[in-house]
PDB file of N, CA and C in Angstrom:
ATOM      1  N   UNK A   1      20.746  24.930 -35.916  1.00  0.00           N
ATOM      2  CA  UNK A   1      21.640  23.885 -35.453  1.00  0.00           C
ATOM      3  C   UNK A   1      21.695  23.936 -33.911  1.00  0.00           C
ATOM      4  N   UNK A   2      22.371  23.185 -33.590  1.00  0.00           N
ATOM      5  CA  UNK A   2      22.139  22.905 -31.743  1.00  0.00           C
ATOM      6  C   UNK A   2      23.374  23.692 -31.633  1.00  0.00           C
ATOM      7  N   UNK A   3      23.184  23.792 -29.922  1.00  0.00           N
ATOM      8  CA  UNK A   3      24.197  24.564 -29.210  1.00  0.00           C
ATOM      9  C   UNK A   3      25.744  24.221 -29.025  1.00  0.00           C
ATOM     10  N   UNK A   4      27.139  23.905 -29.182  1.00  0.00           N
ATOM     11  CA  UNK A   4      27.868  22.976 -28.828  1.00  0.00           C
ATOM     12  C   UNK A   4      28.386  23.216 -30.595  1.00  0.00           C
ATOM     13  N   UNK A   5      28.539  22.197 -31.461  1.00  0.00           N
ATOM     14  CA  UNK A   5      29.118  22.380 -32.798  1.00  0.00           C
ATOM     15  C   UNK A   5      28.903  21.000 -33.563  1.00  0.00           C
ATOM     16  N   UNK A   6      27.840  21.552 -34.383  1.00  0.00           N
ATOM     17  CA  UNK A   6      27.611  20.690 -35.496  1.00  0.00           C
ATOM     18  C   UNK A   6      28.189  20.330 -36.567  1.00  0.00           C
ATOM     19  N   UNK A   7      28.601  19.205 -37.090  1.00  0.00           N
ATOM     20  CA  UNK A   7      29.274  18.836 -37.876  1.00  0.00           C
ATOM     21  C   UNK A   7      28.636  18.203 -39.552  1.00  0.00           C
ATOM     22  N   UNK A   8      28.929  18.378 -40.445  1.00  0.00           N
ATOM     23  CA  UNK A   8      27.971  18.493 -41.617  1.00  0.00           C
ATOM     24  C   UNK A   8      29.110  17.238 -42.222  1.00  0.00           C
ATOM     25  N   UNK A   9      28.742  16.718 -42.842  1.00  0.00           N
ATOM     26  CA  UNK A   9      29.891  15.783 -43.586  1.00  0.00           C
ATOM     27  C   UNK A   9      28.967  14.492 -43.983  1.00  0.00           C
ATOM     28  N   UNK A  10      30.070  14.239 -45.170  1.00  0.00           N
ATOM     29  CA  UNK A  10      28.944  13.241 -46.305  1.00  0.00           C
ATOM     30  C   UNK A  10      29.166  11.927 -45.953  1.00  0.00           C
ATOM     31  N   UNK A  11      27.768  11.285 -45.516  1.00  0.00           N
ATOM     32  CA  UNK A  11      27.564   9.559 -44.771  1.00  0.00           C
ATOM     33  C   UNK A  11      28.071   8.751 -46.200  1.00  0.00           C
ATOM     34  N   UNK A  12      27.758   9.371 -47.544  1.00  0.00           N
ATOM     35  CA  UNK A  12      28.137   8.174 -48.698  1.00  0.00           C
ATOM     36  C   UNK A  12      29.351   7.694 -49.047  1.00  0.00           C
ATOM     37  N   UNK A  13      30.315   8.426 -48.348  1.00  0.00           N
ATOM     38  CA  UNK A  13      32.129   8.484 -48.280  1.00  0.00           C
ATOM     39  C   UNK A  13      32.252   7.557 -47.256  1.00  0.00           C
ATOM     40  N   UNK A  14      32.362   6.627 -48.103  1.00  0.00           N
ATOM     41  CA  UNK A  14      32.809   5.470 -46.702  1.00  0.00           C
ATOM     42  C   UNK A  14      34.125   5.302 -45.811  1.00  0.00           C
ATOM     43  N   UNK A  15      35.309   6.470 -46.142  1.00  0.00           N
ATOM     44  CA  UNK A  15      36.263   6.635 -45.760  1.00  0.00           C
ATOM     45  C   UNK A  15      36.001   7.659 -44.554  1.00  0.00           C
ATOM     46  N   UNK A  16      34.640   8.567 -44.758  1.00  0.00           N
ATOM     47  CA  UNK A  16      34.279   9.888 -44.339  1.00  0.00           C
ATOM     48  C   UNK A  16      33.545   9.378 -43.165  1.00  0.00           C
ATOM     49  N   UNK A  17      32.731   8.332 -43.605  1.00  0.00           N
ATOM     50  CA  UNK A  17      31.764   7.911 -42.594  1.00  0.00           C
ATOM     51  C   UNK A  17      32.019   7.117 -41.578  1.00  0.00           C
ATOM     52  N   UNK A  18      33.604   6.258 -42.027  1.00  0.00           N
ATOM     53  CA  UNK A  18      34.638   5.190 -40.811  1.00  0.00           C
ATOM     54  C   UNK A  18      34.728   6.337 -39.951  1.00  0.00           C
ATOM     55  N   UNK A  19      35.229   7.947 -40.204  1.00  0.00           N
ATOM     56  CA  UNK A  19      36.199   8.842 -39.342  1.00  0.00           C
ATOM     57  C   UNK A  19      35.214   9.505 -38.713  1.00  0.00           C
ATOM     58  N   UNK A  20      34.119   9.573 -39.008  1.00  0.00           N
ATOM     59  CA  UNK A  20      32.689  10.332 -38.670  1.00  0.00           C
ATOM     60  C   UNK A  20      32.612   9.438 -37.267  1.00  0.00           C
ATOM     61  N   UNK A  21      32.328   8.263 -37.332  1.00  0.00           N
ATOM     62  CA  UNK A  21      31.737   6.813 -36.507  1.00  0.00           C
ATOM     63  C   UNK A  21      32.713   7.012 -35.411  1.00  0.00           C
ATOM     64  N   UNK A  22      33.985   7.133 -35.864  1.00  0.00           N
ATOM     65  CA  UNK A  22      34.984   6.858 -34.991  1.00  0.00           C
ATOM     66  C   UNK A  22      34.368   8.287 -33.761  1.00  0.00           C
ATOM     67  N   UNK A  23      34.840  10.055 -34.354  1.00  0.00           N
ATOM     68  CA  UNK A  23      34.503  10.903 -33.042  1.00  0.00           C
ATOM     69  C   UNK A  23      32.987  10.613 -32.778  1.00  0.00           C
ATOM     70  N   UNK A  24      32.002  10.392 -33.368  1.00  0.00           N
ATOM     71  CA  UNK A  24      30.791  10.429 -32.882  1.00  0.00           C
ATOM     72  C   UNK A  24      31.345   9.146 -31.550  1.00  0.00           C
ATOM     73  N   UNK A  25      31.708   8.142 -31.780  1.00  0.00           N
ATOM     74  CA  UNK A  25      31.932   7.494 -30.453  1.00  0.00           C
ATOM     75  C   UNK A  25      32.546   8.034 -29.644  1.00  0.00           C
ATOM     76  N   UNK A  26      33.821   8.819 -29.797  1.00  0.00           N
ATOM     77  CA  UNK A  26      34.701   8.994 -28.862  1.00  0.00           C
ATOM     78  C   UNK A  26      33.829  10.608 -28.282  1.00  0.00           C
ATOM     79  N   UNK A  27      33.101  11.357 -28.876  1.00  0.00           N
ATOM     80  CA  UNK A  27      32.439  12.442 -29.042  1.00  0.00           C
ATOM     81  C   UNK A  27      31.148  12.065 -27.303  1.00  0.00           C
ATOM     82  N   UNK A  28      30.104  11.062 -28.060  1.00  0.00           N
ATOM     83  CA  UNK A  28      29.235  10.423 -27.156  1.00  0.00           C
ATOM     84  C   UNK A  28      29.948   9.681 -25.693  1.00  0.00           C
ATOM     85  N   UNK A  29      31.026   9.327 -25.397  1.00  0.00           N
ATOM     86  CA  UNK A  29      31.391   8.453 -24.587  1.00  0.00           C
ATOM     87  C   UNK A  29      32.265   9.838 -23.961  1.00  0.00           C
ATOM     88  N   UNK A  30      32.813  10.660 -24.369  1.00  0.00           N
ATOM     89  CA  UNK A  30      32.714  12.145 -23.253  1.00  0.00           C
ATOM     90  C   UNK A  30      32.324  12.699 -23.157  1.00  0.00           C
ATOM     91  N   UNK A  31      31.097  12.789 -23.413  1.00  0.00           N
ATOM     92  CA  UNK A  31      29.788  13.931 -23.428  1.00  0.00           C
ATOM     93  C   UNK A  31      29.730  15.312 -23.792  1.00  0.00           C
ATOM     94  N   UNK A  32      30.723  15.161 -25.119  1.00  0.00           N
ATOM     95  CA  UNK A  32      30.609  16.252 -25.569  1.00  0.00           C
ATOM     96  C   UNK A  32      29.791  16.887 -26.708  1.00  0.00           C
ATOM     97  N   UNK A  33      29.298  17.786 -26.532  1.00  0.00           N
ATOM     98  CA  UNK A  33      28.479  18.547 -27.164  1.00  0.00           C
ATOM     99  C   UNK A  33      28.691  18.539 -28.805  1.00  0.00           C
ATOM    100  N   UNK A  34      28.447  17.754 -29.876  1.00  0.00           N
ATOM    101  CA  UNK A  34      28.790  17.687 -30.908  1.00  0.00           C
ATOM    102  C   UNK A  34      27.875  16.550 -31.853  1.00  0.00           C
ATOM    103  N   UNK A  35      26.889  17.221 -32.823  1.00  0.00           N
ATOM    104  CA  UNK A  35      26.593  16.868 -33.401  1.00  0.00           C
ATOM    105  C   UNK A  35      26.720  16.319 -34.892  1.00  0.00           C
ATOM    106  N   UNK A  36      27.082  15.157 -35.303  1.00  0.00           N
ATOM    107  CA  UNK A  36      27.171  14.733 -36.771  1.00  0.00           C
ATOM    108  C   UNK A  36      26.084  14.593 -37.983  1.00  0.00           C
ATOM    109  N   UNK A  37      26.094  15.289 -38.916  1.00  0.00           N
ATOM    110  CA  UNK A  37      24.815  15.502 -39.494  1.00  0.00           C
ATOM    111  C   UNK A  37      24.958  15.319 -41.166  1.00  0.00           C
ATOM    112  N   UNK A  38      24.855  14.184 -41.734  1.00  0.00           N
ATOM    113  CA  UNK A  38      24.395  13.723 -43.247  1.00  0.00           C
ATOM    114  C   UNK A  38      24.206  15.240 -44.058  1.00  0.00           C
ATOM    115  N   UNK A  39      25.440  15.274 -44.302  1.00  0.00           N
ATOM    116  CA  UNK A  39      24.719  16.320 -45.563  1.00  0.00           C
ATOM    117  C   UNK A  39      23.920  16.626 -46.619  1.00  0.00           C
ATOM    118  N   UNK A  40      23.179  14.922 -46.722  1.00  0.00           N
ATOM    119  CA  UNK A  40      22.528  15.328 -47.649  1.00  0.00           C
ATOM    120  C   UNK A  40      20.743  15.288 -46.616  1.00  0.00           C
ATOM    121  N   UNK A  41      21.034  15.470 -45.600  1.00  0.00           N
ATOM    122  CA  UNK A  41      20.041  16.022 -44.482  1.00  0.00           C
ATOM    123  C   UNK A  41      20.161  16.624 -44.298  1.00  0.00           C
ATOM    124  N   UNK A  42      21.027  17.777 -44.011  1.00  0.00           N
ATOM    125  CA  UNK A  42      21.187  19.032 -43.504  1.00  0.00           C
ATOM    126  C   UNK A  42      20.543  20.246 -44.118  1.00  0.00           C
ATOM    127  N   UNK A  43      20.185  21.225 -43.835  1.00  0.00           N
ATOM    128  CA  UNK A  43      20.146  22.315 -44.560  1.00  0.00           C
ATOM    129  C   UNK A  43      21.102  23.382 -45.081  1.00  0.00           C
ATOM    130  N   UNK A  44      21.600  23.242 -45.934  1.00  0.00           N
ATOM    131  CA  UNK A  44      22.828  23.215 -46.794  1.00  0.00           C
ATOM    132  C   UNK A  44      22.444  24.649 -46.983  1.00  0.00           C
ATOM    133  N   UNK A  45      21.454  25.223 -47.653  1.00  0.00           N
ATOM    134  CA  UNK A  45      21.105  26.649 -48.489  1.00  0.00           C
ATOM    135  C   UNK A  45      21.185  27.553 -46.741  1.00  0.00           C
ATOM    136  N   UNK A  46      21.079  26.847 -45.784  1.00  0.00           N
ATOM    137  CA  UNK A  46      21.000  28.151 -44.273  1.00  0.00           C
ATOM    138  C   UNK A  46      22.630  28.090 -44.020  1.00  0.00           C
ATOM    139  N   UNK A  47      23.445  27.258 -44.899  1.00  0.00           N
ATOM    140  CA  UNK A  47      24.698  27.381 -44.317  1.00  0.00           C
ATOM    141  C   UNK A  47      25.599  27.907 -45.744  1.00  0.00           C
ATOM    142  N   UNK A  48      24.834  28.657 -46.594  1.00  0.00           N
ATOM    143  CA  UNK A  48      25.293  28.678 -47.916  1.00  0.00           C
ATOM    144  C   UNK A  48      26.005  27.996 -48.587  1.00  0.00           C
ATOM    145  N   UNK A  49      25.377  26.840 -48.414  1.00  0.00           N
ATOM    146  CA  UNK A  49      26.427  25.477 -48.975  1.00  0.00           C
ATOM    147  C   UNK A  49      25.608  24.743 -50.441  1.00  0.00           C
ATOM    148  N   UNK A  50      26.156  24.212 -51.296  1.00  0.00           N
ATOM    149  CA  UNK A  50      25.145  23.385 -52.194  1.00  0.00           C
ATOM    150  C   UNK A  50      25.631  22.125 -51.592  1.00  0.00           C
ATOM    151  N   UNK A  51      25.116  21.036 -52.009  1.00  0.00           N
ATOM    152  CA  UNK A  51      25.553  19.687 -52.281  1.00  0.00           C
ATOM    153  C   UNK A  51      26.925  19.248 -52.670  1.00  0.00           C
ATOM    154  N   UNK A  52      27.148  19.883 -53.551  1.00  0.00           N
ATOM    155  CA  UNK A  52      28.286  19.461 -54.338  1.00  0.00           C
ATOM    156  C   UNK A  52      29.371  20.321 -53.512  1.00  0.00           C
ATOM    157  N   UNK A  53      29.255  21.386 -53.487  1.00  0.00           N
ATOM    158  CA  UNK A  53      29.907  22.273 -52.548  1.00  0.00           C
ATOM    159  C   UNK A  53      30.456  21.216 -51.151  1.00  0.00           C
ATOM    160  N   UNK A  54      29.286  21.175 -50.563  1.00  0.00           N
ATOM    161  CA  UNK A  54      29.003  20.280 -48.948  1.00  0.00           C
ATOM    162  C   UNK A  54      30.268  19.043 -49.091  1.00  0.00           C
ATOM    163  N   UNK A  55      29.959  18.184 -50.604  1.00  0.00           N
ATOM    164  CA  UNK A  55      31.118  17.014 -50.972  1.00  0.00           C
ATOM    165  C   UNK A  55      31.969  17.054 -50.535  1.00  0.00           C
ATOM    166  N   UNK A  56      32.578  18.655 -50.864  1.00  0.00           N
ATOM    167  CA  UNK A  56      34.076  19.024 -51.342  1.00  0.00           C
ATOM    168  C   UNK A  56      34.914  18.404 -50.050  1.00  0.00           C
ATOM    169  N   UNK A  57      34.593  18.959 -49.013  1.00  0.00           N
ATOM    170  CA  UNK A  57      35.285  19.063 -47.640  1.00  0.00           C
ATOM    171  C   UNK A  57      34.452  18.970 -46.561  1.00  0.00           C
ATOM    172  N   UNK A  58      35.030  18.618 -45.529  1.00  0.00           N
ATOM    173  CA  UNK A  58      34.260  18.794 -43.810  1.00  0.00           C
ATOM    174  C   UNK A  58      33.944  20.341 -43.567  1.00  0.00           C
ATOM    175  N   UNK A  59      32.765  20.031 -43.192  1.00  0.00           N
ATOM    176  CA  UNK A  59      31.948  21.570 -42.471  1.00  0.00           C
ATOM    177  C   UNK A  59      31.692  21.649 -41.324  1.00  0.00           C
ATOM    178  N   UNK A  60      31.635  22.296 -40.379  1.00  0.00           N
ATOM    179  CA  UNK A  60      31.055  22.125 -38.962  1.00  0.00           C
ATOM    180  C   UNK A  60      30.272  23.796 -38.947  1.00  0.00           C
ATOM    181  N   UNK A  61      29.250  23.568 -37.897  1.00  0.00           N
ATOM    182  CA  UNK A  61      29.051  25.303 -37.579  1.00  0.00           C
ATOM    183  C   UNK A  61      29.523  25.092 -36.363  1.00  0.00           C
ATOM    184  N   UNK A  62      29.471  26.365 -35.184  1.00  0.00           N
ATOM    185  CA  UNK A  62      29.781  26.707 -33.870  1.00  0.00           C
ATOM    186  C   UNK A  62      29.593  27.975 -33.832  1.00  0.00           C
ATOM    187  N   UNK A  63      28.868  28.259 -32.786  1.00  0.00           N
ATOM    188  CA  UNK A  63      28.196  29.912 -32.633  1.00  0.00           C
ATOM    189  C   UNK A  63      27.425  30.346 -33.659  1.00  0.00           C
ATOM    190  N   UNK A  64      26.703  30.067 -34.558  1.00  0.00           N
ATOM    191  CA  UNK A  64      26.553  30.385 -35.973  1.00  0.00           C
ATOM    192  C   UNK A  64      27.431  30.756 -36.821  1.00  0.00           C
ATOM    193  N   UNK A  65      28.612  29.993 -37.116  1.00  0.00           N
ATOM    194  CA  UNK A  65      29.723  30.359 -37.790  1.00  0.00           C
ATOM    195  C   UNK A  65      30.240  29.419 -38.653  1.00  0.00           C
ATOM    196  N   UNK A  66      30.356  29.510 -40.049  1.00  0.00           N
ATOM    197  CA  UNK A  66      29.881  28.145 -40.301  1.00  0.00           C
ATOM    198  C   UNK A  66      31.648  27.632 -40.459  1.00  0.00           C
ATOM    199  N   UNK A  67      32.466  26.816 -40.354  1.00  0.00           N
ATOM    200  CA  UNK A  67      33.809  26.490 -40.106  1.00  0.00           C
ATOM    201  C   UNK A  67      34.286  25.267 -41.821  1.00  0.00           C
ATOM    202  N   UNK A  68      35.090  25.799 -42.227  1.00  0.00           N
ATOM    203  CA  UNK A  68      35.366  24.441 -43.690  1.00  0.00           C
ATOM    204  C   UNK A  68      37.133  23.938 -43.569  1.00  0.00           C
ATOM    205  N   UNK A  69      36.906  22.799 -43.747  1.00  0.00           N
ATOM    206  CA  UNK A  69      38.168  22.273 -44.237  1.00  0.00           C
ATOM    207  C   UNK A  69      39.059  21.879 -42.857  1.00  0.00           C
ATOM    208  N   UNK A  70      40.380  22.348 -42.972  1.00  0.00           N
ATOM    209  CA  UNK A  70      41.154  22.440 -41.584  1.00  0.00           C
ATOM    210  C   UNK A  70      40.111  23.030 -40.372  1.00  0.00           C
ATOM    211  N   UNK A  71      39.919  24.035 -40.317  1.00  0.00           N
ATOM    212  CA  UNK A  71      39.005  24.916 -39.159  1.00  0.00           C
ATOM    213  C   UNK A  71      38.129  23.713 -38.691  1.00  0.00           C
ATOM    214  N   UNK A  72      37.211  23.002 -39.640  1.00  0.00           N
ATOM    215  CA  UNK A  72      36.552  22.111 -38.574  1.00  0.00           C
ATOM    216  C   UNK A  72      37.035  21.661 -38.144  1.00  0.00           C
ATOM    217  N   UNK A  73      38.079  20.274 -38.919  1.00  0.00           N
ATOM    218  CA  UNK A  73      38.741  19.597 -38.270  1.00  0.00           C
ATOM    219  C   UNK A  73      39.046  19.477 -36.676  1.00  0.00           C
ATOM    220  N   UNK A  74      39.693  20.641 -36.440  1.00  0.00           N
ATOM    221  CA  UNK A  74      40.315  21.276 -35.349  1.00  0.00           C
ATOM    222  C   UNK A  74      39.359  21.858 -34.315  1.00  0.00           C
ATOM    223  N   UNK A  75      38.118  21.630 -35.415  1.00  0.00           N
ATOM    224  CA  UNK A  75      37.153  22.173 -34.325  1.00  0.00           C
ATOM    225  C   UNK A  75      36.364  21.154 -33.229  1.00  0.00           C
ATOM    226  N   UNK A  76      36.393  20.053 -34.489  1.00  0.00           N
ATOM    227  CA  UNK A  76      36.054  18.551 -33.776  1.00  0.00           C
ATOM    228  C   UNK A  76      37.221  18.086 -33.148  1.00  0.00           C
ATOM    229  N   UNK A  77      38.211  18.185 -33.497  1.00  0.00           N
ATOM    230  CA  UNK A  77      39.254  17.641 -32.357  1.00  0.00           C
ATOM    231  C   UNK A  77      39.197  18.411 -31.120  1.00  0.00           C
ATOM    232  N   UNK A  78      39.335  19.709 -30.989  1.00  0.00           N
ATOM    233  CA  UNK A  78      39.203  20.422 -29.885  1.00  0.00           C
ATOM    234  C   UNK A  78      37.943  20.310 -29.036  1.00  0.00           C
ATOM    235  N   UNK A  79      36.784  19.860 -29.692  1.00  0.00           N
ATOM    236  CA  UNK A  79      35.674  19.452 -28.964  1.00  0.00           C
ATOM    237  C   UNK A  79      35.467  18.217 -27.983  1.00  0.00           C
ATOM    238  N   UNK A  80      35.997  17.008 -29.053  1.00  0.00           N
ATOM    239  CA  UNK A  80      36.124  16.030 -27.856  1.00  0.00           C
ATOM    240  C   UNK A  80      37.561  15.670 -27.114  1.00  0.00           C
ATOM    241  N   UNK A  81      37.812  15.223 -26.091  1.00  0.00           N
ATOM    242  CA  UNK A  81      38.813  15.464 -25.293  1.00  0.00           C
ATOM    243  C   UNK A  81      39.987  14.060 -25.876  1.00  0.00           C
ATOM    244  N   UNK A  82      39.276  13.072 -26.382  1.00  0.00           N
ATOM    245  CA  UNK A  82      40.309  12.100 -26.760  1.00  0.00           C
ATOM    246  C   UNK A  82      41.001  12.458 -27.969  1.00  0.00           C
ATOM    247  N   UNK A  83      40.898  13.604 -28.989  1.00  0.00           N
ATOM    248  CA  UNK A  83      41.533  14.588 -29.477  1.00  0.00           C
ATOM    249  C   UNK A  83      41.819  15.959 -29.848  1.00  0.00           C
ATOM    250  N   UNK A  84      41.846  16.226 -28.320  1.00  0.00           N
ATOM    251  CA  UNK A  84      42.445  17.319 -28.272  1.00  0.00           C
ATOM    252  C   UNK A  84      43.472  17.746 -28.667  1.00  0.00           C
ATOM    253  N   UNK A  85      44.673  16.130 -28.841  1.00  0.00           N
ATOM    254  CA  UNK A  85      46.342  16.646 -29.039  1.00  0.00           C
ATOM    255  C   UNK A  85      46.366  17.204 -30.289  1.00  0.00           C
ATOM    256  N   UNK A  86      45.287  15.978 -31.137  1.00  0.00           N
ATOM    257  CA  UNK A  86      45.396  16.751 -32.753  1.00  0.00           C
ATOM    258  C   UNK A  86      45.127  18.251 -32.953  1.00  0.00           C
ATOM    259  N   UNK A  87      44.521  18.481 -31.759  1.00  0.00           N
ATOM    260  CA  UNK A  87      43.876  19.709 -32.209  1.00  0.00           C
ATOM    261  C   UNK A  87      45.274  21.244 -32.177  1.00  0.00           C
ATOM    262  N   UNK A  88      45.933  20.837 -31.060  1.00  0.00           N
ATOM    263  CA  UNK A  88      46.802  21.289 -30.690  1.00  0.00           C
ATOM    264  C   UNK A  88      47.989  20.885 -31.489  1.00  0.00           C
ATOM    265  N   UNK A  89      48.161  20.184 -31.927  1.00  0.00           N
ATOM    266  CA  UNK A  89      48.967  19.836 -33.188  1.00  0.00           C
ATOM    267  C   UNK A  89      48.611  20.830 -34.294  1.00  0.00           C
ATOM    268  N   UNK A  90      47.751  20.627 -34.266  1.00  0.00           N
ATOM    269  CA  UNK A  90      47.235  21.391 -36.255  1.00  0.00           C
ATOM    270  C   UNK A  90      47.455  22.561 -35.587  1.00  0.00           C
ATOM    271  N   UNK A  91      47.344  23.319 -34.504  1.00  0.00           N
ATOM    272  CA  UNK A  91      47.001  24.628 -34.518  1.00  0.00           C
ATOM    273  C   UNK A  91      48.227  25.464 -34.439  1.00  0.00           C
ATOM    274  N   UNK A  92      49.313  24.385 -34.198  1.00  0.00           N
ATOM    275  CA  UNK A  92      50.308  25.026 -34.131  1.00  0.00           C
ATOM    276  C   UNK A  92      51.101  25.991 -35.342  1.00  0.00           C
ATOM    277  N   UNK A  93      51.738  27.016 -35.241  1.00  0.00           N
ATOM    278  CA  UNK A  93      51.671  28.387 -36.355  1.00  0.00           C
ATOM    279  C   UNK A  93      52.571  27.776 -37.365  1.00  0.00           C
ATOM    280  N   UNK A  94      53.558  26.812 -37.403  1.00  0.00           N
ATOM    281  CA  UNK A  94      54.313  26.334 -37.940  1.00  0.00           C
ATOM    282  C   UNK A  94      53.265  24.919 -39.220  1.00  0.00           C
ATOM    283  N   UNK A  95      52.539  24.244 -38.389  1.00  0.00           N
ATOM    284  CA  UNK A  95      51.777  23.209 -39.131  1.00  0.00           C
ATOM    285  C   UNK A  95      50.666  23.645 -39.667  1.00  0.00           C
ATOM    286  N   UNK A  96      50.061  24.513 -38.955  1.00  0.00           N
ATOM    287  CA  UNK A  96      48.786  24.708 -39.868  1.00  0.00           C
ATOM    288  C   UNK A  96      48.309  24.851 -40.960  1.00  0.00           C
ATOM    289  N   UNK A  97      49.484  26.059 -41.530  1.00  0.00           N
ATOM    290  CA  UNK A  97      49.179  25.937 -43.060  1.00  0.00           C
ATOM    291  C   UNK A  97      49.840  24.684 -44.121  1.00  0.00           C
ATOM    292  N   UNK A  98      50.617  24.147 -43.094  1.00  0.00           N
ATOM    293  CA  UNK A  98      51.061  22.537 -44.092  1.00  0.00           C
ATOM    294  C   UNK A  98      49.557  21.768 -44.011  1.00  0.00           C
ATOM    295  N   UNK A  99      48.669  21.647 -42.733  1.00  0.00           N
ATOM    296  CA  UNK A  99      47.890  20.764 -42.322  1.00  0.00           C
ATOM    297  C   UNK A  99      46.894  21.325 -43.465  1.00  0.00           C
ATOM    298  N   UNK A 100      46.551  22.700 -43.319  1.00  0.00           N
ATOM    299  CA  UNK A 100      45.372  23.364 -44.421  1.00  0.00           C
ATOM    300  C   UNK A 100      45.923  22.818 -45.824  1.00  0.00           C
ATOM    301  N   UNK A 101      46.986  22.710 -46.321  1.00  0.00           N
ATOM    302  CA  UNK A 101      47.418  22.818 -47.706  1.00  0.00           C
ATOM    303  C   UNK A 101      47.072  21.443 -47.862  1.00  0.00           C
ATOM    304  N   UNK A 102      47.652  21.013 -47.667  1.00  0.00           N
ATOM    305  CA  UNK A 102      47.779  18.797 -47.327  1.00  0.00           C
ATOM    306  C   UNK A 102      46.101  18.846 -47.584  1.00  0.00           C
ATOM    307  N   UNK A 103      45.327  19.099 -46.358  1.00  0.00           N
ATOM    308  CA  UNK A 103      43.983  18.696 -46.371  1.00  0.00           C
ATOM    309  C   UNK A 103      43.093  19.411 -48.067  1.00  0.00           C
ATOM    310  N   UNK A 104      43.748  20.433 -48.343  1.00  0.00           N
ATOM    311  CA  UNK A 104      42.652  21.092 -49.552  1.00  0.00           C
ATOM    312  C   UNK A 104      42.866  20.879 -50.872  1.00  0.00           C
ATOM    313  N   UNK A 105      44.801  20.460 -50.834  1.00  0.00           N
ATOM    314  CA  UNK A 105      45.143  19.931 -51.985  1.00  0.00           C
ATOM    315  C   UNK A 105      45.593  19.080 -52.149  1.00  0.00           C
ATOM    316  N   UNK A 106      45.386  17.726 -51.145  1.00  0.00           N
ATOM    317  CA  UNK A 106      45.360  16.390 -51.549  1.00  0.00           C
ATOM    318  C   UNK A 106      44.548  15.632 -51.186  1.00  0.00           C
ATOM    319  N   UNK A 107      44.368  15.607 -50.119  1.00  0.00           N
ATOM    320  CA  UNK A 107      43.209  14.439 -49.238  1.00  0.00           C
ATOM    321  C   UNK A 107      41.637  15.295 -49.953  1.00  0.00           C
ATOM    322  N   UNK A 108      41.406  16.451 -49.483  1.00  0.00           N
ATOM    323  CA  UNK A 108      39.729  16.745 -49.435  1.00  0.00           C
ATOM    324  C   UNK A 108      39.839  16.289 -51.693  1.00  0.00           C
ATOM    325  N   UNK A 109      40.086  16.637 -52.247  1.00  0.00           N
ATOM    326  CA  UNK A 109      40.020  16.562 -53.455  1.00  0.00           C
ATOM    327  C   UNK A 109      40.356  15.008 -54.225  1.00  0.00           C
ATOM    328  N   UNK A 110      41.080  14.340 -53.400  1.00  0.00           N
ATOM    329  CA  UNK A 110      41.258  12.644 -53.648  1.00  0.00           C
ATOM    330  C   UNK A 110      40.243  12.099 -53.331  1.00  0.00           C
ATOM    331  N   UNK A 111      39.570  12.679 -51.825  1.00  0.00           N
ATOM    332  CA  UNK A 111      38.050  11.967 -51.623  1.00  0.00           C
ATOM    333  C   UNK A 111      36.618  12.364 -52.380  1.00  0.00           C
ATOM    334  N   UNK A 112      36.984  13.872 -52.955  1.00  0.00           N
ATOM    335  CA  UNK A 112      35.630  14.152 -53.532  1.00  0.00           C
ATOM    336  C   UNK A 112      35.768  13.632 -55.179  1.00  0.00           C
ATOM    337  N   UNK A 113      36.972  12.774 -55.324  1.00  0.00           N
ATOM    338  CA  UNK A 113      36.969  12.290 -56.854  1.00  0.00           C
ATOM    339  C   UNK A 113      36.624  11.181 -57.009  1.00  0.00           C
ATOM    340  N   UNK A 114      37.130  10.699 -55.515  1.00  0.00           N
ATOM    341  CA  UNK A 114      36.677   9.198 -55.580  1.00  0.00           C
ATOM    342  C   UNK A 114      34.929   9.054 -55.300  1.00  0.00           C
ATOM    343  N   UNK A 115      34.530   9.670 -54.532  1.00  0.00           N
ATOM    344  CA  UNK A 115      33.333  10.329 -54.441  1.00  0.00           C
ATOM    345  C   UNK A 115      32.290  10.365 -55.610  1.00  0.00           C
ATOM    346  N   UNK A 116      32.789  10.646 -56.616  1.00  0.00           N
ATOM    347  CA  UNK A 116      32.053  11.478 -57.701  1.00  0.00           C
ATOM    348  C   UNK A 116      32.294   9.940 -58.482  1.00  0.00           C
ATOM    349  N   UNK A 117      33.714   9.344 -58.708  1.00  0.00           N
ATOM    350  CA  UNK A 117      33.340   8.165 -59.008  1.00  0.00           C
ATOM    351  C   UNK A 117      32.606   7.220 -58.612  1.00  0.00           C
ATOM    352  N   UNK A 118      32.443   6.893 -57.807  1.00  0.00           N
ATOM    353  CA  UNK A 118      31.635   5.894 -56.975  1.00  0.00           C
ATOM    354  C   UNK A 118      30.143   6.439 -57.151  1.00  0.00           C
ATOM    355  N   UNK A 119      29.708   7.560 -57.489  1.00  0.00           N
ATOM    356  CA  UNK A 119      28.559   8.348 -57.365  1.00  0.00           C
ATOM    357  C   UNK A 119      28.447   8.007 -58.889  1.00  0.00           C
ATOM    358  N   UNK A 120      28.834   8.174 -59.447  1.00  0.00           N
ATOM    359  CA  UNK A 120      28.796   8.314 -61.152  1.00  0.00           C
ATOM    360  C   UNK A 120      28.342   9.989 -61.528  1.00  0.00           C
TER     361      UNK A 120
END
């Protein structure tokens, strides 16, 4: 993966791919170092990920480290500068684990159902 922090997340989630579009713009237009990458392009088995796995939630690497769920999130917000606040929001010791819980047990699992429907 490139230097800076790659981001793994599924283009067929059209909810995934509006929020993808959105930092890749705001990402490109401050020149920040951050790549968005089709998971079902990626190399999934170097990041011990399957497919279905990859679905579940947002992935990013950074440093060779591979980041899931909240952690990216925060990792892409903290990367580009037009959200940084979020980033600083989520990270705060009080929200985070509401922000982690929220994201793993409602949103990431509402999208990988709708997902799987739409997929058949």
């Amino acid at each position: 993966m490139s230097s800076g922090l790659t981001v793994i997340y599924n283009r067929r989630c059209p909810i995934c791919r509006a929020e993808i579009s959105a930092y890749r713009r705001a990402a490109e237009a401050a020149g920040a170092p951050v790549v968005f990458v089709d998971l079902h392009r990626a190399d999934l088995g170097a990041l011990g990920l399957t497919p279905d796995g990859a679905a579940r939630r947002l992935h990013a690497v950074r440093d060779g480290r591979r980041l899931d769920g909240i952690d990216a999130f925060v990792a892409v917000w903290r990367a580009i500068p037009r959200y940084a606040w979020a980033a600083r929001l989520a990270e705060r010791p009080g929200l985070r684990p509401v922000a982690a819980w929220l994201y793993e047990r409602v949103a990431a699992p509402a999208l990988y159902r709708w997902h799987r429907w739409r997929t058949g």
